[in-house]
PDB file of N, CA and C in Angstrom:
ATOM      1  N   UNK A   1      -6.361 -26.157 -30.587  1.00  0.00           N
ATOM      2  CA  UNK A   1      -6.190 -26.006 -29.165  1.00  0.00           C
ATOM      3  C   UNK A   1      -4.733 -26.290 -28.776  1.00  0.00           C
ATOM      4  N   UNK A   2      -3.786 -26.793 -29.161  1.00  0.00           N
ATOM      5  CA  UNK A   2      -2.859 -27.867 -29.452  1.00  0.00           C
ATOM      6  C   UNK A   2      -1.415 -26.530 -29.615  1.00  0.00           C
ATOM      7  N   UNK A   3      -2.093 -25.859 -30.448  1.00  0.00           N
ATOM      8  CA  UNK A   3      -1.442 -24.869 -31.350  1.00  0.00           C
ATOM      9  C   UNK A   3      -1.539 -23.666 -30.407  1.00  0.00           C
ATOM     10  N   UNK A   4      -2.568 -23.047 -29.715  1.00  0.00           N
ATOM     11  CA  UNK A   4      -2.764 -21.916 -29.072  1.00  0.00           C
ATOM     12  C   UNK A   4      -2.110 -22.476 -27.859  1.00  0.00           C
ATOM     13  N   UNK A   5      -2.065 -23.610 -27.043  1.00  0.00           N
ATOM     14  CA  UNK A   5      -1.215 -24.128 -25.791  1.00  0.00           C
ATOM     15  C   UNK A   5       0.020 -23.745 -25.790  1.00  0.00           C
ATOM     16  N   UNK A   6       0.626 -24.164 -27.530  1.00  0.00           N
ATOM     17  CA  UNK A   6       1.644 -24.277 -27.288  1.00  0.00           C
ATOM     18  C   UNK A   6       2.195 -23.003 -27.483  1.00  0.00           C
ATOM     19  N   UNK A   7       1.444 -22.327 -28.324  1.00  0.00           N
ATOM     20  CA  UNK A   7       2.383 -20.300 -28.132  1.00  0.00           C
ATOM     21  C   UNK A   7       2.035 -19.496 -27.721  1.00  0.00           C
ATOM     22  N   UNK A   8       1.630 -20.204 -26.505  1.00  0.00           N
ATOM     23  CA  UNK A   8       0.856 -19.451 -25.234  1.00  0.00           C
ATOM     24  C   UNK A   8       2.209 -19.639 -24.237  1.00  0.00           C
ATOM     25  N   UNK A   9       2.740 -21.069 -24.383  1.00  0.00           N
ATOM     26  CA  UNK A   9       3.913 -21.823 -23.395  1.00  0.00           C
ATOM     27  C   UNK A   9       4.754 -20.642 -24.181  1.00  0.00           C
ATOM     28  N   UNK A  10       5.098 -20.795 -25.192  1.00  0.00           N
ATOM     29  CA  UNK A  10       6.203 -20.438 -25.744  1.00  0.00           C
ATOM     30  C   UNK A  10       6.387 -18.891 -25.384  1.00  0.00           C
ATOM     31  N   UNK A  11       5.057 -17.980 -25.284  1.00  0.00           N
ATOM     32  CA  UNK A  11       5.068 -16.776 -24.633  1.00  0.00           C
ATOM     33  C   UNK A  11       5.294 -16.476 -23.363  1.00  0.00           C
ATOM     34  N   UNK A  12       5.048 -17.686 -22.908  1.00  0.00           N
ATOM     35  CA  UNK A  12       5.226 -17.181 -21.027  1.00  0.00           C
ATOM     36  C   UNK A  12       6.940 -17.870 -21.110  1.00  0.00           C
ATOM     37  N   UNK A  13       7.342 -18.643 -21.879  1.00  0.00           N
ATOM     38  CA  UNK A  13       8.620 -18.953 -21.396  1.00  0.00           C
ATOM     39  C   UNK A  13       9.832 -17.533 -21.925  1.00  0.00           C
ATOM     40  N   UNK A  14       9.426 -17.071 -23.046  1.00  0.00           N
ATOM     41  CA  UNK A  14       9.966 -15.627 -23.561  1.00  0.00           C
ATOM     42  C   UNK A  14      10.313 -14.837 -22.587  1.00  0.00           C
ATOM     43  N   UNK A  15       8.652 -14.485 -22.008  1.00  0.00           N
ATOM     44  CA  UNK A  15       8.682 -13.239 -21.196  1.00  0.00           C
ATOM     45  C   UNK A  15       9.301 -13.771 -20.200  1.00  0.00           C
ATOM     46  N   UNK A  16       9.407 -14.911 -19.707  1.00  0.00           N
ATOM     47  CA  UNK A  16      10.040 -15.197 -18.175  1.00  0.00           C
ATOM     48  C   UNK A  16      11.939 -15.272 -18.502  1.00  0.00           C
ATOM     49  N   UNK A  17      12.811 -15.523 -19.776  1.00  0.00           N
ATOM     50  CA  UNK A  17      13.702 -15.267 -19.980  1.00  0.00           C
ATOM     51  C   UNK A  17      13.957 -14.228 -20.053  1.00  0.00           C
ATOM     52  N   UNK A  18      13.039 -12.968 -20.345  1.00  0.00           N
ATOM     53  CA  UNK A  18      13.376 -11.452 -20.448  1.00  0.00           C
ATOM     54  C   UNK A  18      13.345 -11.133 -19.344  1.00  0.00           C
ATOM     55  N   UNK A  19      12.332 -11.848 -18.896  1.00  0.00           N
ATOM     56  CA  UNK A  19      12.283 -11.194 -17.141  1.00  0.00           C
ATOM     57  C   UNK A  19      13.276 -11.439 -16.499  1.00  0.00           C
ATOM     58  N   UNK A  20      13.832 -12.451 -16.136  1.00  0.00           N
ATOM     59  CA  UNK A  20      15.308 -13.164 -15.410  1.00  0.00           C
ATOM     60  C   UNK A  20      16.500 -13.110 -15.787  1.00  0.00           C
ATOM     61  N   UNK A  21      16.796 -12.373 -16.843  1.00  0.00           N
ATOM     62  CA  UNK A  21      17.757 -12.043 -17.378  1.00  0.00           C
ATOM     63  C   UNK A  21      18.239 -11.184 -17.199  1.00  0.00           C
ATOM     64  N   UNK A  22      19.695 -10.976 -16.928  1.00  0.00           N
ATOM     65  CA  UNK A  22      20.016  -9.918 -16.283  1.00  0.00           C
ATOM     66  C   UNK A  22      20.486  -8.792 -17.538  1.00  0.00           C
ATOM     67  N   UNK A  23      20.327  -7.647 -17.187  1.00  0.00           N
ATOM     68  CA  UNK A  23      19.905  -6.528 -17.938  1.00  0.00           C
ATOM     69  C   UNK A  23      21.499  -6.179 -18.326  1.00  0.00           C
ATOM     70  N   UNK A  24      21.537  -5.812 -19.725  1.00  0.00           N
ATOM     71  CA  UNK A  24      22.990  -5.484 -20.457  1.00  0.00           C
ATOM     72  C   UNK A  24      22.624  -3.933 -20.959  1.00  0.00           C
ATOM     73  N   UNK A  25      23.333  -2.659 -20.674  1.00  0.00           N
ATOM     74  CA  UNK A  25      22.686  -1.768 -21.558  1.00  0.00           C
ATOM     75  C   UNK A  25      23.081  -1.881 -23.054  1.00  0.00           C
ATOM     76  N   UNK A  26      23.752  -2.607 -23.221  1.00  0.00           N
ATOM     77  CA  UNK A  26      24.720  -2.289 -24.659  1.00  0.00           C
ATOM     78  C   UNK A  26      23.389  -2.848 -25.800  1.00  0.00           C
ATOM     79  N   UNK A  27      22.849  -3.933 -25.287  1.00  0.00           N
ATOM     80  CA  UNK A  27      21.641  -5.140 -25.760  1.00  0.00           C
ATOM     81  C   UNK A  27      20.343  -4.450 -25.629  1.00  0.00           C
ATOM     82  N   UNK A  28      19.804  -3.729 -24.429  1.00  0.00           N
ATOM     83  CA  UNK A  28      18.594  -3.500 -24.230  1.00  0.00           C
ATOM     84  C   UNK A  28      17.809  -3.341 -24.747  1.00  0.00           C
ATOM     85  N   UNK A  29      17.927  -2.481 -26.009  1.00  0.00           N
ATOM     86  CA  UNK A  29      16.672  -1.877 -26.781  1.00  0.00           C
ATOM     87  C   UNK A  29      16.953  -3.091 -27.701  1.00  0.00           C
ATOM     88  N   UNK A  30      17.673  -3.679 -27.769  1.00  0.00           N
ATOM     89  CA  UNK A  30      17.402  -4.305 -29.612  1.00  0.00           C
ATOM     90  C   UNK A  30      16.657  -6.025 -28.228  1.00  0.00           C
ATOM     91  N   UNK A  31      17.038  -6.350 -27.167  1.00  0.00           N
ATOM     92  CA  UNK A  31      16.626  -7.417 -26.835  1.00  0.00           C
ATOM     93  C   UNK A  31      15.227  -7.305 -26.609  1.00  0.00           C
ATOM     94  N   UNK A  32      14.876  -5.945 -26.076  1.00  0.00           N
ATOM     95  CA  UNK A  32      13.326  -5.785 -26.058  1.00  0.00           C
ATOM     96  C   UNK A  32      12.289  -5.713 -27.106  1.00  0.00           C
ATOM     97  N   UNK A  33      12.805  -5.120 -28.365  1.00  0.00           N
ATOM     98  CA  UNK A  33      12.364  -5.276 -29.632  1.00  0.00           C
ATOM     99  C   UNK A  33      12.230  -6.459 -29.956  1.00  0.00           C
ATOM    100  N   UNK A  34      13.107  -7.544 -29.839  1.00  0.00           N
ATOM    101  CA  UNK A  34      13.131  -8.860 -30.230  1.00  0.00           C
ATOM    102  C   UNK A  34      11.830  -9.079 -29.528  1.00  0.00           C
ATOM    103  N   UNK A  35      11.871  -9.099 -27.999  1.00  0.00           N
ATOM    104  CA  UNK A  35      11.083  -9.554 -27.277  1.00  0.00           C
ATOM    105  C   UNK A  35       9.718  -9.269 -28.120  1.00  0.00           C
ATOM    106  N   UNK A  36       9.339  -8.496 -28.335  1.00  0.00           N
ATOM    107  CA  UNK A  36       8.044  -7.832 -28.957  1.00  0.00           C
ATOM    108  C   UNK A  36       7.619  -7.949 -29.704  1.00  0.00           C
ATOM    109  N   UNK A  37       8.654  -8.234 -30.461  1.00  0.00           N
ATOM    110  CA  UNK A  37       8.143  -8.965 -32.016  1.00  0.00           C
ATOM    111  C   UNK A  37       8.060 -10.096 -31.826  1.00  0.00           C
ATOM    112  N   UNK A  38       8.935 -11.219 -30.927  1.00  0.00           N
ATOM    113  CA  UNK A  38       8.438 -12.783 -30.468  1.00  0.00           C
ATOM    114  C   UNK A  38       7.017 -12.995 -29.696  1.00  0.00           C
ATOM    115  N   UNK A  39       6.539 -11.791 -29.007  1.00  0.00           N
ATOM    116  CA  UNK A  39       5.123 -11.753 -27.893  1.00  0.00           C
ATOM    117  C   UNK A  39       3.957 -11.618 -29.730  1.00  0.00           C
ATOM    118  N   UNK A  40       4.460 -10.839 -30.345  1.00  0.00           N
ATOM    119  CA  UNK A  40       3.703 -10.304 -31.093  1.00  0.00           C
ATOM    120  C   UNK A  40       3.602 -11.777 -32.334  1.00  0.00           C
ATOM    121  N   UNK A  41       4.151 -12.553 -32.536  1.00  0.00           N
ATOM    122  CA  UNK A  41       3.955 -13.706 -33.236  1.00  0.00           C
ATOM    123  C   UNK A  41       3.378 -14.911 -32.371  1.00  0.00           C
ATOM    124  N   UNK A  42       3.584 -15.045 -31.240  1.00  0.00           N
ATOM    125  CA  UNK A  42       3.302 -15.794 -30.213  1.00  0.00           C
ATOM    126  C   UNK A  42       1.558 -15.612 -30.648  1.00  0.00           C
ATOM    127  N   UNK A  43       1.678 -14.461 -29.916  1.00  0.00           N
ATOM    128  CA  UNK A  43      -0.318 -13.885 -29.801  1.00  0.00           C
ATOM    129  C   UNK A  43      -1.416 -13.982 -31.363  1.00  0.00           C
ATOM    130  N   UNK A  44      -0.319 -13.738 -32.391  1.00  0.00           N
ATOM    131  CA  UNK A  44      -1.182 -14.263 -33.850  1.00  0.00           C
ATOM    132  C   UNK A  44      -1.022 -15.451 -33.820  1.00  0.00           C
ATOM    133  N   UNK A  45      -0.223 -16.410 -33.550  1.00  0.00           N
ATOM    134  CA  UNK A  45      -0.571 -17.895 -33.688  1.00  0.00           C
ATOM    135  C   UNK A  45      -1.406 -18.351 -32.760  1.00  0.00           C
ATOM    136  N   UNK A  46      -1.808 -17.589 -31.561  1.00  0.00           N
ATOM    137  CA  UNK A  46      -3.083 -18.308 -30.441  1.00  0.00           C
ATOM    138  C   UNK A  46      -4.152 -17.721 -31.001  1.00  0.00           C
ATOM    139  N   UNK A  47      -3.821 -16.323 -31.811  1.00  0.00           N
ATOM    140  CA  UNK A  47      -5.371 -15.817 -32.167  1.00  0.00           C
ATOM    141  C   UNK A  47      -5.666 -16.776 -33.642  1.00  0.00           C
ATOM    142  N   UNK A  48      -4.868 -17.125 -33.985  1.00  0.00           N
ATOM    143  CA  UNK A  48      -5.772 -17.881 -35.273  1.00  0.00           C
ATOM    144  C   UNK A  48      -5.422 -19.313 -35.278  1.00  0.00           C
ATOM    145  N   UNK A  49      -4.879 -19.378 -34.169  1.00  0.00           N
ATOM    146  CA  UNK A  49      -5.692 -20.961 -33.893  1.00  0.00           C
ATOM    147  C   UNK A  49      -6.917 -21.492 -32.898  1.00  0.00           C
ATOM    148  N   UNK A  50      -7.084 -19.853 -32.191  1.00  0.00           N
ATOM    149  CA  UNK A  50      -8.248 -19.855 -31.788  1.00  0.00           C
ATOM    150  C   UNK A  50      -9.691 -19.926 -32.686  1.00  0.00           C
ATOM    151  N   UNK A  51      -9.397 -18.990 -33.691  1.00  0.00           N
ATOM    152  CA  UNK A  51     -10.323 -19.127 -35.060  1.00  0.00           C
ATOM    153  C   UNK A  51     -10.947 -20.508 -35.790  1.00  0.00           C
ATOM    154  N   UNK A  52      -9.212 -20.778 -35.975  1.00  0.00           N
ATOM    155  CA  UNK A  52      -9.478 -22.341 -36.833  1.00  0.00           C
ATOM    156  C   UNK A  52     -10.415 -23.148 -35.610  1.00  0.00           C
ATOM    157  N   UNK A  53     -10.029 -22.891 -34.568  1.00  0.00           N
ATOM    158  CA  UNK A  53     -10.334 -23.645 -33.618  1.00  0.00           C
ATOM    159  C   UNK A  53     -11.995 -24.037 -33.430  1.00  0.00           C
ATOM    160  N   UNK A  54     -12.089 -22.691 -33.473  1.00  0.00           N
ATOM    161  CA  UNK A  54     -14.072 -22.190 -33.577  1.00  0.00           C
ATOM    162  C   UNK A  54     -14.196 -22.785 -34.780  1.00  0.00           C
ATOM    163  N   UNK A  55     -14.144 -22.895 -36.234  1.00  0.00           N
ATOM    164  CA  UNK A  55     -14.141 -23.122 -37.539  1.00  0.00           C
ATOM    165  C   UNK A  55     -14.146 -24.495 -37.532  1.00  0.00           C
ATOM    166  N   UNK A  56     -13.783 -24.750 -37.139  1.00  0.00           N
ATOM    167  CA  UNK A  56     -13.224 -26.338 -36.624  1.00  0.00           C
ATOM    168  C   UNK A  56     -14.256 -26.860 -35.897  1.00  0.00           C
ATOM    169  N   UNK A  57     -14.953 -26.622 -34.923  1.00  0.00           N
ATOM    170  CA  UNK A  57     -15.945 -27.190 -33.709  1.00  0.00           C
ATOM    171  C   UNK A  57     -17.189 -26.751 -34.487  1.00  0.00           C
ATOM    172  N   UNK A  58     -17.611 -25.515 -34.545  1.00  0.00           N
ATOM    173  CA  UNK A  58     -18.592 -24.846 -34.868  1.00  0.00           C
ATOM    174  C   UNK A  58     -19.181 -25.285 -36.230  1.00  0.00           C
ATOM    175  N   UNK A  59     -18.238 -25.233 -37.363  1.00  0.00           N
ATOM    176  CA  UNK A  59     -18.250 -25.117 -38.731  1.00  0.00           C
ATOM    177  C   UNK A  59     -18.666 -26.739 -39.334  1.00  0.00           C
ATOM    178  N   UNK A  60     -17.915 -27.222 -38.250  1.00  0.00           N
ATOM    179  CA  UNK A  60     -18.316 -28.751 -38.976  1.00  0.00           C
ATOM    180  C   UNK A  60     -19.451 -29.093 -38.307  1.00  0.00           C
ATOM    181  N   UNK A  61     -20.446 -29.256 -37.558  1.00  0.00           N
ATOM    182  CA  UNK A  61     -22.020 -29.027 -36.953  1.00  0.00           C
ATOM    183  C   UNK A  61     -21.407 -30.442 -36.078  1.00  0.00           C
ATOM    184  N   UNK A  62     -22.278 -31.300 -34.954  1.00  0.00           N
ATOM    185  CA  UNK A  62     -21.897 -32.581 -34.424  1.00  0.00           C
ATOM    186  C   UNK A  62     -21.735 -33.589 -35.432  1.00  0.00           C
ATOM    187  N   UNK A  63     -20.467 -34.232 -34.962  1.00  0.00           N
ATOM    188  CA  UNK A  63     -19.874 -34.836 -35.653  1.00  0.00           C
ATOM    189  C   UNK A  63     -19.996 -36.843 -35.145  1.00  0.00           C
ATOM    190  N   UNK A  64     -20.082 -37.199 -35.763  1.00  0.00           N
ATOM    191  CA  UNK A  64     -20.137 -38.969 -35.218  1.00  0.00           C
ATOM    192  C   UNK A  64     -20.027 -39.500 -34.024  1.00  0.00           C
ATOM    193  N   UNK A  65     -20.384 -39.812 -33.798  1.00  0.00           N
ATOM    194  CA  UNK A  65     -19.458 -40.637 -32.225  1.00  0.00           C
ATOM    195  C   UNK A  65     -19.241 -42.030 -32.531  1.00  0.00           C
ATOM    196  N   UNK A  66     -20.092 -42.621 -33.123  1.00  0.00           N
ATOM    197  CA  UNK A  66     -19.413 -44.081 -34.351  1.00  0.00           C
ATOM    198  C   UNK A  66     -17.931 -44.324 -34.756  1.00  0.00           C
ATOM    199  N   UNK A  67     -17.780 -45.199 -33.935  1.00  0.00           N
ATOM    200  CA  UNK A  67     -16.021 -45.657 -34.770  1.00  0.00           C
ATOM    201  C   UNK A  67     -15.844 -45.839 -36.047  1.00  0.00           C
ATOM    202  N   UNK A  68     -16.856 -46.234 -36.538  1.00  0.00           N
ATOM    203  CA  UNK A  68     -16.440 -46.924 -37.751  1.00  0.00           C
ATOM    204  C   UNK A  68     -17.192 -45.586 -38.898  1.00  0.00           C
ATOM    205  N   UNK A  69     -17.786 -44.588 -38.339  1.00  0.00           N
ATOM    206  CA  UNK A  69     -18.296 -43.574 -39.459  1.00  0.00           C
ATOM    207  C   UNK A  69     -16.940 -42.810 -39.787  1.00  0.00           C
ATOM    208  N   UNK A  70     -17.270 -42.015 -40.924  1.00  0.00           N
ATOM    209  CA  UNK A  70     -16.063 -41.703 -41.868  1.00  0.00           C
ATOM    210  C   UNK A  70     -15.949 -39.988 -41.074  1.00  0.00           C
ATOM    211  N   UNK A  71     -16.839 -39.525 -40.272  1.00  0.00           N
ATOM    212  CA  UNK A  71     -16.175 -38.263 -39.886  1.00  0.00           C
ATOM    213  C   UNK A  71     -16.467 -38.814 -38.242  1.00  0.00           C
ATOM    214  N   UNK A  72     -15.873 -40.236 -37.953  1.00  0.00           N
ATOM    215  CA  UNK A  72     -16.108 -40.062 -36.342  1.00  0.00           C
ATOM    216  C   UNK A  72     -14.719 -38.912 -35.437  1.00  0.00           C
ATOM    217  N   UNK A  73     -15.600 -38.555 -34.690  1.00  0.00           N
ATOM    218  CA  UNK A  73     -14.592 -37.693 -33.469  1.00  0.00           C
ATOM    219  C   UNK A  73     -14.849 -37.960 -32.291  1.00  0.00           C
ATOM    220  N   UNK A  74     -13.848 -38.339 -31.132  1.00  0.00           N
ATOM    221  CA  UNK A  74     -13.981 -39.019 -29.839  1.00  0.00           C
ATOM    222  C   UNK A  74     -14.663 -38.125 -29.119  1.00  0.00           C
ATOM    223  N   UNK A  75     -16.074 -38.071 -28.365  1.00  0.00           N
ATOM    224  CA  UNK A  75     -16.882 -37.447 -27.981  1.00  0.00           C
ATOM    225  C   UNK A  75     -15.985 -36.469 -27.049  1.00  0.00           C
ATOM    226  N   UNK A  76     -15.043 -36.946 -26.222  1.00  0.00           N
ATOM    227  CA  UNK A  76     -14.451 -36.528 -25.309  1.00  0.00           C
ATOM    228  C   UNK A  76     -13.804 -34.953 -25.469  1.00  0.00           C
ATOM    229  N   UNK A  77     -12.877 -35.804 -26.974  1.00  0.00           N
ATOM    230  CA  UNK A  77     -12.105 -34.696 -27.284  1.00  0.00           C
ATOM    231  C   UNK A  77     -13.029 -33.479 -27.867  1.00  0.00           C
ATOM    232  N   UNK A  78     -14.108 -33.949 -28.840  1.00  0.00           N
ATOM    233  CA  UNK A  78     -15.264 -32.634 -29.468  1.00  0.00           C
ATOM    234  C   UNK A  78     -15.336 -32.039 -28.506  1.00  0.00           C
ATOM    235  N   UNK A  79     -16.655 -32.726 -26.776  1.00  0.00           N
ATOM    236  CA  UNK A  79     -17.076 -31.903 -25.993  1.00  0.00           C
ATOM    237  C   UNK A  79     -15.792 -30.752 -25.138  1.00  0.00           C
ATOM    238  N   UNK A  80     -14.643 -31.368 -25.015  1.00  0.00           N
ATOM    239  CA  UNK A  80     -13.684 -30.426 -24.312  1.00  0.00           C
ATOM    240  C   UNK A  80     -13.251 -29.002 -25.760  1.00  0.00           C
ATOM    241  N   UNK A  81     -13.049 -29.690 -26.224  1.00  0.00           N
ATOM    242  CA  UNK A  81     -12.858 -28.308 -27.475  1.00  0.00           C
ATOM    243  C   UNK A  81     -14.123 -27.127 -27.230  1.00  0.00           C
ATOM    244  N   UNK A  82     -15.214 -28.072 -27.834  1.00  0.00           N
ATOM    245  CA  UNK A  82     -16.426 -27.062 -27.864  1.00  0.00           C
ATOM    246  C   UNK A  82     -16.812 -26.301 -26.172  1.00  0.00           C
ATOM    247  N   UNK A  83     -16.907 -26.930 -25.085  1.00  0.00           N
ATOM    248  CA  UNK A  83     -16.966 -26.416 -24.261  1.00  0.00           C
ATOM    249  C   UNK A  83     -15.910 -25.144 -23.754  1.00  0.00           C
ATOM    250  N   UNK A  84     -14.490 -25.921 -24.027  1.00  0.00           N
ATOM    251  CA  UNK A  84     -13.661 -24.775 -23.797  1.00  0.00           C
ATOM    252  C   UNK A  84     -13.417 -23.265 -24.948  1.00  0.00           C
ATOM    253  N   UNK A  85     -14.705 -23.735 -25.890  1.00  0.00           N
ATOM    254  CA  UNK A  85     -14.214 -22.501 -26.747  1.00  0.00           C
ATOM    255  C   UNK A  85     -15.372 -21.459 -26.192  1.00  0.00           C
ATOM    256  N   UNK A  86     -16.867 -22.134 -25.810  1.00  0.00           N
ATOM    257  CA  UNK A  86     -18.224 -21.491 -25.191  1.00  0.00           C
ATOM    258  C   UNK A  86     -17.711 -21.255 -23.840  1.00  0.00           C
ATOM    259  N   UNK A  87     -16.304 -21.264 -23.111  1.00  0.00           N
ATOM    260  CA  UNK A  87     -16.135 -20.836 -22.161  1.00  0.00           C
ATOM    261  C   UNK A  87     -15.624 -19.640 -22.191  1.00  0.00           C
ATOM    262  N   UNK A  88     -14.581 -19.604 -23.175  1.00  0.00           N
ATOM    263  CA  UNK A  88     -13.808 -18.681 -23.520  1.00  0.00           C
ATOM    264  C   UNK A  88     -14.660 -17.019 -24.349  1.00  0.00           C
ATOM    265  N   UNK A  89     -15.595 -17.729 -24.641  1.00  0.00           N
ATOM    266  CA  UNK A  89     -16.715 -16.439 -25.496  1.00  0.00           C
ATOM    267  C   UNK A  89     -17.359 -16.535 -24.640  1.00  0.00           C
ATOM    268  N   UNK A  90     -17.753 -16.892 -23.144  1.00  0.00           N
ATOM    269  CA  UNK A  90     -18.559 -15.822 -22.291  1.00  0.00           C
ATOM    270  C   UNK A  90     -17.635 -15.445 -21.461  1.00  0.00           C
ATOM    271  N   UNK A  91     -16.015 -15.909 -21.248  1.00  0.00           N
ATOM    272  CA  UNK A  91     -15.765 -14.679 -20.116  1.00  0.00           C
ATOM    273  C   UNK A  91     -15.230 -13.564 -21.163  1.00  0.00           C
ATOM    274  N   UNK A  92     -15.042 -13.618 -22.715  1.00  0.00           N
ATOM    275  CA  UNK A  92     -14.586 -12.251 -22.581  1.00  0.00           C
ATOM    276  C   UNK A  92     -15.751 -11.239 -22.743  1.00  0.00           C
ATOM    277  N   UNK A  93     -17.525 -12.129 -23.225  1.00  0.00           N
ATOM    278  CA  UNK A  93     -18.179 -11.180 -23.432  1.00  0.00           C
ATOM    279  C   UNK A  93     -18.797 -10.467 -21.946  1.00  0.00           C
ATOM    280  N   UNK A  94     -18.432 -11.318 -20.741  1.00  0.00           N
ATOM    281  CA  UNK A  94     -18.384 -10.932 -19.499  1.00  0.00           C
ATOM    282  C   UNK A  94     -17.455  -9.811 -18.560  1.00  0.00           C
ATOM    283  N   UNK A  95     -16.211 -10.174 -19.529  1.00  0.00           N
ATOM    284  CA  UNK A  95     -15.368  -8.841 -19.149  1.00  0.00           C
ATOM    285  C   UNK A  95     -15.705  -8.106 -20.248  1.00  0.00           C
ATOM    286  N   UNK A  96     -15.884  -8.042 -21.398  1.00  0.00           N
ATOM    287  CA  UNK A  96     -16.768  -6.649 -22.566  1.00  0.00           C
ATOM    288  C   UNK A  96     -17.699  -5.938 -21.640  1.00  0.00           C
ATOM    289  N   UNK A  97     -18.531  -6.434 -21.170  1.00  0.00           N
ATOM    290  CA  UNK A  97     -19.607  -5.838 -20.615  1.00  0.00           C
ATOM    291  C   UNK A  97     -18.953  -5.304 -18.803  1.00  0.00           C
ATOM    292  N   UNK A  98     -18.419  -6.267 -18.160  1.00  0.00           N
ATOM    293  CA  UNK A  98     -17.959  -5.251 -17.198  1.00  0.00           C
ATOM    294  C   UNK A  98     -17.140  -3.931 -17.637  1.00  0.00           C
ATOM    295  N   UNK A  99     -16.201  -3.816 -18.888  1.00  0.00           N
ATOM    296  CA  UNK A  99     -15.382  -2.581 -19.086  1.00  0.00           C
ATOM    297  C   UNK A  99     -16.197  -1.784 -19.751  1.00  0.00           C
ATOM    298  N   UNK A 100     -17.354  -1.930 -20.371  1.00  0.00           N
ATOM    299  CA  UNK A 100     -18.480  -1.284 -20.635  1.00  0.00           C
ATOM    300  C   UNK A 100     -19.479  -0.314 -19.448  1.00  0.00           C
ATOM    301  N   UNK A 101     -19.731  -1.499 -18.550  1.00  0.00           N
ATOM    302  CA  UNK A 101     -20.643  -0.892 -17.489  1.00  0.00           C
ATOM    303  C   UNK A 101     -19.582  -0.046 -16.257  1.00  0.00           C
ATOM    304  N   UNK A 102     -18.233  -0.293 -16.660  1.00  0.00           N
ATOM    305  CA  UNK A 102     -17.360   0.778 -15.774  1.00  0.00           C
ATOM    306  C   UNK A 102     -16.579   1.986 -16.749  1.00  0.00           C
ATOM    307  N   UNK A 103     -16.714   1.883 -17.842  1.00  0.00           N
ATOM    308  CA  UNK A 103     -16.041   3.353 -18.180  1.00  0.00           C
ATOM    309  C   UNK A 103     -17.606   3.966 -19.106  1.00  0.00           C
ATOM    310  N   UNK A 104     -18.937   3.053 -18.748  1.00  0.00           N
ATOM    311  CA  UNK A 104     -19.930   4.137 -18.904  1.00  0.00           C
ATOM    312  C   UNK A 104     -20.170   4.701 -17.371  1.00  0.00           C
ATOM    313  N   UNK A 105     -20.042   4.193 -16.037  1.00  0.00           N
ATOM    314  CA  UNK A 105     -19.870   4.847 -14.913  1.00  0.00           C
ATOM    315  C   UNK A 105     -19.043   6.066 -14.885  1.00  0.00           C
ATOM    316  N   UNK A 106     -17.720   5.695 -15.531  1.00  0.00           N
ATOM    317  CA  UNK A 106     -16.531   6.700 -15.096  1.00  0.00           C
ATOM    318  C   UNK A 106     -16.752   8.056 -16.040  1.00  0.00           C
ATOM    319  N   UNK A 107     -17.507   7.940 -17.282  1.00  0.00           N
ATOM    320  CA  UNK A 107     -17.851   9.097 -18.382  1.00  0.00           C
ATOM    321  C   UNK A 107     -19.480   9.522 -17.659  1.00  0.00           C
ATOM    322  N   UNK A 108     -20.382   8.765 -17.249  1.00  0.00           N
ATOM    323  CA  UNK A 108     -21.770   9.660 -16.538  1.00  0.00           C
ATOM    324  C   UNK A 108     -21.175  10.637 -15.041  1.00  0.00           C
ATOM    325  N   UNK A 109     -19.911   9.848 -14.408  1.00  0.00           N
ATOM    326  CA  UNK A 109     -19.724  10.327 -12.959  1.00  0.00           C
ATOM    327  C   UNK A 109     -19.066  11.796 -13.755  1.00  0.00           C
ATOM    328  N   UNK A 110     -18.054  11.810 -14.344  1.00  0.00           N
ATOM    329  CA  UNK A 110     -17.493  13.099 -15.215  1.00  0.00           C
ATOM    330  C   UNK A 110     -18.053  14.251 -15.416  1.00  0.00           C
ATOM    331  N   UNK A 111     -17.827  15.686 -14.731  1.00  0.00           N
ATOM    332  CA  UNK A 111     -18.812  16.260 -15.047  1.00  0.00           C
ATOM    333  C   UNK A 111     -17.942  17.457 -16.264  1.00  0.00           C
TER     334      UNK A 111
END
């Protein structure tokens, strides 16, 4: 979670230097390329620390809440992980299904 925060920050601070930056033509294409390939490493390190992340909560089943057991984990921190990952897998299967139930509208309205 830790890991996806942080090159999530690191993506919005990118794009907001590309954005505010004032435009050179001599630079343009090679600064935007950069840009793209930095968005594009940004987004594989949130997508697979989103993974580990699930792998991590999911994979290891409930875990201790005992201080003194050998796999304890602070209830706090488990339930915010696990909750925020069962949040995150119903809004996108919530937006799946809205872009579903609108471009099967927009292909039946089609004649």
């Amino acid at each position: 979670m830790l890991l996806a925060g942080l090159s999530m920050s690191l993506n919005n601070i990118i794009n907001s230097i590309d954005k505010y930056s004032p435009p050179k033509q001599s630079t343009y294409k090679r600064r935007k390329h950069m840009v793209s390939v930095l968005n594009t490493v940004t987004n594989c390190a949130a997508m697979a620390s989103f993974i580990a992340g699930g792998i991590g909560v999911y994979g290891s089943g409930k875990p201790s809440y005992d201080r003194l057991s050998r796999d304890y984990c602070n209830p706090i921190l488990y339930l915010f992980a696990f909750w925020s990952l069962n949040l995150s897998f119903i809004f996108m299967t919530l937006i799946g299904c809205i872009l579903t139930v609108g471009f099967a509208i927009k292909f039946i309205r089609t004649p």
